[in-house]
Protein backbone atom coordinates (compact mmCIF):
# COMPACT_ATOMS: atom_id res chain seq x y z
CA UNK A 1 93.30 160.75 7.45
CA UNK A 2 97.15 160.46 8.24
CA UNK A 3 97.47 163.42 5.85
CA UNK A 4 95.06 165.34 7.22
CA UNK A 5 96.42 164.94 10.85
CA UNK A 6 99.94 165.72 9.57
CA UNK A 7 99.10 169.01 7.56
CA UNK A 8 97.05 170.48 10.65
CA UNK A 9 100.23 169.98 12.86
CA UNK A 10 102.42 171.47 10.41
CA UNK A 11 100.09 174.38 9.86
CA UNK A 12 99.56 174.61 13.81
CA UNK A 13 103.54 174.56 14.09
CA UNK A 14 103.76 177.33 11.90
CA UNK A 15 101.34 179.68 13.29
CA UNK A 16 102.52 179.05 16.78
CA UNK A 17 105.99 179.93 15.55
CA UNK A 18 104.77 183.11 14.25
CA UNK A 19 106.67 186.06 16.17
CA UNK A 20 104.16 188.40 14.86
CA UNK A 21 101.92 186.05 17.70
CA UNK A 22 103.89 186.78 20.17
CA UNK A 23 104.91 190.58 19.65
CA UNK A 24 101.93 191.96 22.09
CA UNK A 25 102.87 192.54 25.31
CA UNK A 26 101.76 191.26 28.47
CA UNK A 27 100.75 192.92 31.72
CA UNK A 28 100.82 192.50 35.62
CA UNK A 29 97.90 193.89 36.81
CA UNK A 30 97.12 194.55 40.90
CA UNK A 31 93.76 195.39 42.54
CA UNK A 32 92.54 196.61 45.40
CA UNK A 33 92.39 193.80 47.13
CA UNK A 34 95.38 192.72 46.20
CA UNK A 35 94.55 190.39 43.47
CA UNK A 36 97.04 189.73 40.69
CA UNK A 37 96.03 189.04 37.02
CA UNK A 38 98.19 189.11 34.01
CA UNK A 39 96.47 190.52 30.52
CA UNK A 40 97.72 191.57 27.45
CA UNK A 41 94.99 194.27 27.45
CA UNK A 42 94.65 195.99 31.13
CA UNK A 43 92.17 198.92 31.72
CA UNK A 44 92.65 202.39 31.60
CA UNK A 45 91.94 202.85 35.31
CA UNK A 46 94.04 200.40 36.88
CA UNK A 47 98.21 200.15 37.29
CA UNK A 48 99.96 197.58 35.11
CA UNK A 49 103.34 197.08 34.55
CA UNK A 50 105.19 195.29 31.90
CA UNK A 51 106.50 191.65 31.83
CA UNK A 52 109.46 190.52 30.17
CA UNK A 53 109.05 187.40 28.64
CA UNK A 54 111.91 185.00 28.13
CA UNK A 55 112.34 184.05 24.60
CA UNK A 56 109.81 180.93 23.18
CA UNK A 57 111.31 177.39 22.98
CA UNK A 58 110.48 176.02 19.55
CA UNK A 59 110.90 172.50 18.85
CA UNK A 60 109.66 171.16 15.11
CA UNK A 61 108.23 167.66 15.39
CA UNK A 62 109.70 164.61 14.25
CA UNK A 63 108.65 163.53 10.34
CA UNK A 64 105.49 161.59 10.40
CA UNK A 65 105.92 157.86 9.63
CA UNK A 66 103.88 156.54 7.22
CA UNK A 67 103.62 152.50 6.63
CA UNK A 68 100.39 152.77 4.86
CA UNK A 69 100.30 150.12 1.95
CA UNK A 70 104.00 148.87 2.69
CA UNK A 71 102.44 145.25 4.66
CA UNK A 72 104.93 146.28 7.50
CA UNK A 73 103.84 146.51 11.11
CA UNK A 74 103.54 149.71 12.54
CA UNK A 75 105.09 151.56 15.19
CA UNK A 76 102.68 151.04 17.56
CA UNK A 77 102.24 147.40 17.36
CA UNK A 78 104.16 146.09 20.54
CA UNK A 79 104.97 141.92 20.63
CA UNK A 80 102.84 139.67 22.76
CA UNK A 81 104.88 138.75 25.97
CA UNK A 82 102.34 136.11 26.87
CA UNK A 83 99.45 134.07 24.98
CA UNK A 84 98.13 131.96 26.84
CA UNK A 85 94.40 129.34 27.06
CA UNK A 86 92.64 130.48 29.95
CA UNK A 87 89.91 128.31 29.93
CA UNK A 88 89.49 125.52 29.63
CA UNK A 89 91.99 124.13 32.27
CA UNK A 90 94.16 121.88 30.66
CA UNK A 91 93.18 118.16 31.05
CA UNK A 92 89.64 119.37 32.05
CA UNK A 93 86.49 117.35 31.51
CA UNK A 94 83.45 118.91 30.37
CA UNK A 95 80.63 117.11 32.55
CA UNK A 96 77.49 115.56 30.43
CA UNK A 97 74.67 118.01 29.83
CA UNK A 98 77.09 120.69 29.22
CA UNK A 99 76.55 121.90 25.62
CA UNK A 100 78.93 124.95 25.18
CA UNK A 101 82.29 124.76 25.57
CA UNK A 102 83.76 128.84 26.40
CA UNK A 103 87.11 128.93 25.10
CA UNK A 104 89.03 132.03 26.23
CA UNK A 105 92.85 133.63 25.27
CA UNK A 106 94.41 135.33 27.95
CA UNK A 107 97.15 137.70 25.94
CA UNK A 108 99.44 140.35 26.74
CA UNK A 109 99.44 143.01 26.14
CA UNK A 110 95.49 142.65 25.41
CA UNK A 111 94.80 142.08 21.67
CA UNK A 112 95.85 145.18 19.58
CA UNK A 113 94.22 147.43 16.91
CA UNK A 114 94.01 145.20 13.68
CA UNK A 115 94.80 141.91 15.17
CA UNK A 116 92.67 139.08 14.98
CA UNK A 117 92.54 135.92 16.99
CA UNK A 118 91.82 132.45 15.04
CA UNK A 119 90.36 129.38 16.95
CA UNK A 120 91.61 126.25 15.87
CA UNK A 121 90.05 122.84 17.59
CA UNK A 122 91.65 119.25 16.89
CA UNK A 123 93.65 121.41 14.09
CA UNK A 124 90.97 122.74 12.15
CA UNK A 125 90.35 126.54 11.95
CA UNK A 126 86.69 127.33 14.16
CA UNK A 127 84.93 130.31 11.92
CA UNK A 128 86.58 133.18 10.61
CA UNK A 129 89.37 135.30 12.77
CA UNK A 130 87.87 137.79 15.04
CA UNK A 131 88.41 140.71 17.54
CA UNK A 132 87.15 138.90 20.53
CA UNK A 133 89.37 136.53 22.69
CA UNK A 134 86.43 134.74 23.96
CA UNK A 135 85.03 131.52 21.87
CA UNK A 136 81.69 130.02 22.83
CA UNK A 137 81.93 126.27 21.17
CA UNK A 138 79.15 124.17 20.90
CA UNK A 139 78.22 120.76 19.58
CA UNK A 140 81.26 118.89 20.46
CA UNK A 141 81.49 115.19 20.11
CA UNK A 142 82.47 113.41 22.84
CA UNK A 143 86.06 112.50 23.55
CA UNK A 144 89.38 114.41 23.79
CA UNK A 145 89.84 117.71 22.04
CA UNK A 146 92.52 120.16 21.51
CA UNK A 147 92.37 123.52 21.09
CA UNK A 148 95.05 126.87 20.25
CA UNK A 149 94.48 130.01 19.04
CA UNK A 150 96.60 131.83 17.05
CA UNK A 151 96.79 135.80 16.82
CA UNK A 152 96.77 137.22 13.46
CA UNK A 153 98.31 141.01 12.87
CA UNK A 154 96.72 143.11 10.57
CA UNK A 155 99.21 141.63 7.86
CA UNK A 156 97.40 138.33 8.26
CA UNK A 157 100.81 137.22 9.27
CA UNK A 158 101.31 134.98 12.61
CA UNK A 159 102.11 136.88 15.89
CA UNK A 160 101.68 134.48 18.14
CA UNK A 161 100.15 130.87 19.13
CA UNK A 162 99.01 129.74 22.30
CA UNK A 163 100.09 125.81 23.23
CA UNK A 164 97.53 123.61 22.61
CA UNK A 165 95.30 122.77 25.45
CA UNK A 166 93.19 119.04 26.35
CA UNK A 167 89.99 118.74 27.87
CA UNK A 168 87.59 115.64 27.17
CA UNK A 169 83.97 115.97 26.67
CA UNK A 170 81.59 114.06 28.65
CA UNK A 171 78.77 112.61 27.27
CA UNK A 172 75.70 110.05 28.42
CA UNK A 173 76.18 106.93 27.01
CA UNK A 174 72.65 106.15 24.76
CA UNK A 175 72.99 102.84 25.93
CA UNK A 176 70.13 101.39 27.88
């Protein structure tokens, strides 16, 4: 696709730059009501006289990066400023009854092409790493928990963690 893109600019670069493109003239054209319009092709009835043009700025684009296959990052991958656990609120207690926990990453900038975010709870890796940065968590034994994500780039490579957060679950007690 990359190739694609880049041979259509090239070949677009090299018609515009053309100066058999640009060799028609152009006119100024006046009606009766005073109208102006500029064509290159005016009609035989009306007045038009010519414009000079000023020469065409050409500029050739800068060569096409290409990091396809190399494992690098790319140039549009821009570093996290902030990762964040935005819920739950550290040291929060999830009340009995409550049987989904909603974990959520609050990241800037906002999770990028490629990236992946992992869940880990109490250290262990929740699922597989995905393109959401909300978690619903269910079935949670009671007691403290602690949860991080981390942010996988498309390298698989680390671009960030989040500091762990604690909340305790809540449960009824079976006891009678």
């Amino acid at each position: 696709m990359k190739k694609l893109a880049t041979t259509f600019t090239f070949s677009s670069l090299i018609l515009l730059s053309s100066p058999s493109l640009f060799a028609g003239e152009v006119y100024r054209v006046v009606d009766e009501d005073g109208q102006i319009t500029f064509t290159d092709s005016p009609t035989v009835n009306t007045k038009a006289e010519t414009i000079d043009l000023p020469a065409i700025n050409i500029t050739t684009a800068p060569p096409a990066r290409s990091n396809e296959g190399d494992g690098e990052t790319t140039g549009d991958e821009v570093p996290y400023t902030s990762a964040r656990i935005a819920q739950p609120l550290n040291k929060a207690t999830i009340p009995p009854g409550q049987k989904t926990v909603v974990v959520e990453l609050a990241l800037k900038p906002a999770l990028q092409e490629g990236h992946l975010a992992q869940l880990y709870i109490d250290g262990r890796p929740q699922g597989s790493a995905t393109a959401s940065t909300t978690f619903s968590v269910s079935n949670l034994n009671r007691g403290e928990h602690k949860v991080y994500i981390e942010v996988l780039g498309a390298d698989k490579k680390r671009k960030t963690k989040t500091q762990a957060v604690t909340f305790h679950v809540k449960q009824h007690s079976s006891k009678h």
